[in-house]
C-alpha atoms as a PDB file:
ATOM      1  CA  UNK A   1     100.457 139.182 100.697  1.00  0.00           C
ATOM      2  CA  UNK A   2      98.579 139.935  97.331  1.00  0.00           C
ATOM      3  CA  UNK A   3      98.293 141.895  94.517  1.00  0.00           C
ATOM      4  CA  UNK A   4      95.222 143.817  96.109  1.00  0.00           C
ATOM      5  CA  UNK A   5      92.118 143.296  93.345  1.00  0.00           C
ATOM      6  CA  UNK A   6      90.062 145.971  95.807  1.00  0.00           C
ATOM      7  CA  UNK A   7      91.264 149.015  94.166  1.00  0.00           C
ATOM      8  CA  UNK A   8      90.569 148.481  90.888  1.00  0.00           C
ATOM      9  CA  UNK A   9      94.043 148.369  89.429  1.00  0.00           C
ATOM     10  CA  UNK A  10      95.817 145.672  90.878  1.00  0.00           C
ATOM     11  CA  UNK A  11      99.447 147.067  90.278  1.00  0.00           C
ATOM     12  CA  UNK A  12      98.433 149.996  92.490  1.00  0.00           C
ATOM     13  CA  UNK A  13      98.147 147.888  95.885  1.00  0.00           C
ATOM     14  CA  UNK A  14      98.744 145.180  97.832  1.00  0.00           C
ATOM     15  CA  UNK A  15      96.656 143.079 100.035  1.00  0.00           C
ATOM     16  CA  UNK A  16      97.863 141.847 103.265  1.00  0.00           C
ATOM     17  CA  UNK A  17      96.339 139.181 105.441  1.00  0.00           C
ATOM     18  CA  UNK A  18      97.711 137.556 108.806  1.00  0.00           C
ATOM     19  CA  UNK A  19      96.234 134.833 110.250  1.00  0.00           C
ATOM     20  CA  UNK A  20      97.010 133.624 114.130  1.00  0.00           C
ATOM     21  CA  UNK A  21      96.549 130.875 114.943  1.00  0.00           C
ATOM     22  CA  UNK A  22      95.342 129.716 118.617  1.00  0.00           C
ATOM     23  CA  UNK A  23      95.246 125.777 119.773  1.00  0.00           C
ATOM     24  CA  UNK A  24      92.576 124.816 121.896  1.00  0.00           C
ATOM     25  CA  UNK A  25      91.345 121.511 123.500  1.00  0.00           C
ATOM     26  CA  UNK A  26      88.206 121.074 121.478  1.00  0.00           C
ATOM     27  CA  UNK A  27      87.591 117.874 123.794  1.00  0.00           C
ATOM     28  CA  UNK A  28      86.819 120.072 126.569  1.00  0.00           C
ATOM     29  CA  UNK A  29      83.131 120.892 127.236  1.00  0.00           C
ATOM     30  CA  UNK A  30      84.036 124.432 127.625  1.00  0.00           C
ATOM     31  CA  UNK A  31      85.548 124.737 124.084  1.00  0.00           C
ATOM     32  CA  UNK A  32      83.338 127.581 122.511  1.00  0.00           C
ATOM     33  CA  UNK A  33      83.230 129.557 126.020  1.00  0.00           C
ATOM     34  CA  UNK A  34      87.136 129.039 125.751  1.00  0.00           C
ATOM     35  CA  UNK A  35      87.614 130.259 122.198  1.00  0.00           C
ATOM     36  CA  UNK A  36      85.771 133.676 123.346  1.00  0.00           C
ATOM     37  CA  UNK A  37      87.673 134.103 125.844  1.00  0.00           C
ATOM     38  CA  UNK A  38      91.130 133.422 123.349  1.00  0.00           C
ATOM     39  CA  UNK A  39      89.654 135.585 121.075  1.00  0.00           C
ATOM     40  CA  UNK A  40      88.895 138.727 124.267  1.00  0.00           C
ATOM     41  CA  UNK A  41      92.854 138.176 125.713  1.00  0.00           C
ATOM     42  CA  UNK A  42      94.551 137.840 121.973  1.00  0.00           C
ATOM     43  CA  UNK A  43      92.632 140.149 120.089  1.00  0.00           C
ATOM     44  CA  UNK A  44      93.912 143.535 120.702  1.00  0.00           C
ATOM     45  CA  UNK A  45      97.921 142.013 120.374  1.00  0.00           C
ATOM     46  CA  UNK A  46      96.832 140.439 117.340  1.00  0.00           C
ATOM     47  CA  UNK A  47      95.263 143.509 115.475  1.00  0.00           C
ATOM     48  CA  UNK A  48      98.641 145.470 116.431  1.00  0.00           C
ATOM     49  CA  UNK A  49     100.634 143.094 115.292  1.00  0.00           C
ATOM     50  CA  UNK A  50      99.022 142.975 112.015  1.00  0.00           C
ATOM     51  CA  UNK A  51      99.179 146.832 111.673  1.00  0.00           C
ATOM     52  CA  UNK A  52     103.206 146.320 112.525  1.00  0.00           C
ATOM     53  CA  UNK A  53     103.428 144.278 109.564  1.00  0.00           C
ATOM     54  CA  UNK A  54     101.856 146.165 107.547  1.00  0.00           C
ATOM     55  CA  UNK A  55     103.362 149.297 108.379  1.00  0.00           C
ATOM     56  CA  UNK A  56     106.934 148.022 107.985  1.00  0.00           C
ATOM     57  CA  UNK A  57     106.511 146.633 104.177  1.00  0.00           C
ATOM     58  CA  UNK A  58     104.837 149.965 103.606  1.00  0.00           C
ATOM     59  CA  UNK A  59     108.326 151.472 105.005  1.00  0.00           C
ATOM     60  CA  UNK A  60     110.143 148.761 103.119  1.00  0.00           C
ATOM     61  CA  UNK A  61     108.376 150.125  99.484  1.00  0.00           C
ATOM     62  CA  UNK A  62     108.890 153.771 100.572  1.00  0.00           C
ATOM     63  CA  UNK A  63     112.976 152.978 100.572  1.00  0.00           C
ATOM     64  CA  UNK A  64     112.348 151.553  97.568  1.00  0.00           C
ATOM     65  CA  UNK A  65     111.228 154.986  96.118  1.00  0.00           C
ATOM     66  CA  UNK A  66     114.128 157.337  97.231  1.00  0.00           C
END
């Protein structure tokens, strides 16, 4: 997490980035056919975990206001 440079005024927003990470055998012959298929089973849990995380330091600032 950031001071957010995308809005113009950094002090008005934060950037937030999360980054899974997901081992695979890259020895195996299959390993781009297997990252697809990591990226098809992980990628809907991943985004809503990311919105989570998001959404609870927003709540954290908005406690911060009252």
């Amino acid at each position: 997490m950031e001071l957010s440079n995308r809005i113009g005024d950094p002090r008005l927003g934060i950037y937030v980035c999360v980054n899974d990470r997901y081992p695979i055998d890259e020895t195996s012959p299959r390993t781009g056919a297997r990252w697809i298929e990591t990226l098809e089973e992980n990628f809907d849990a991943s985004l809503k975990r990311s919105d989570d995380i998001i959404d609870h330091v927003m709540s954290l600032a908005e406690e911060q206001e009252t």
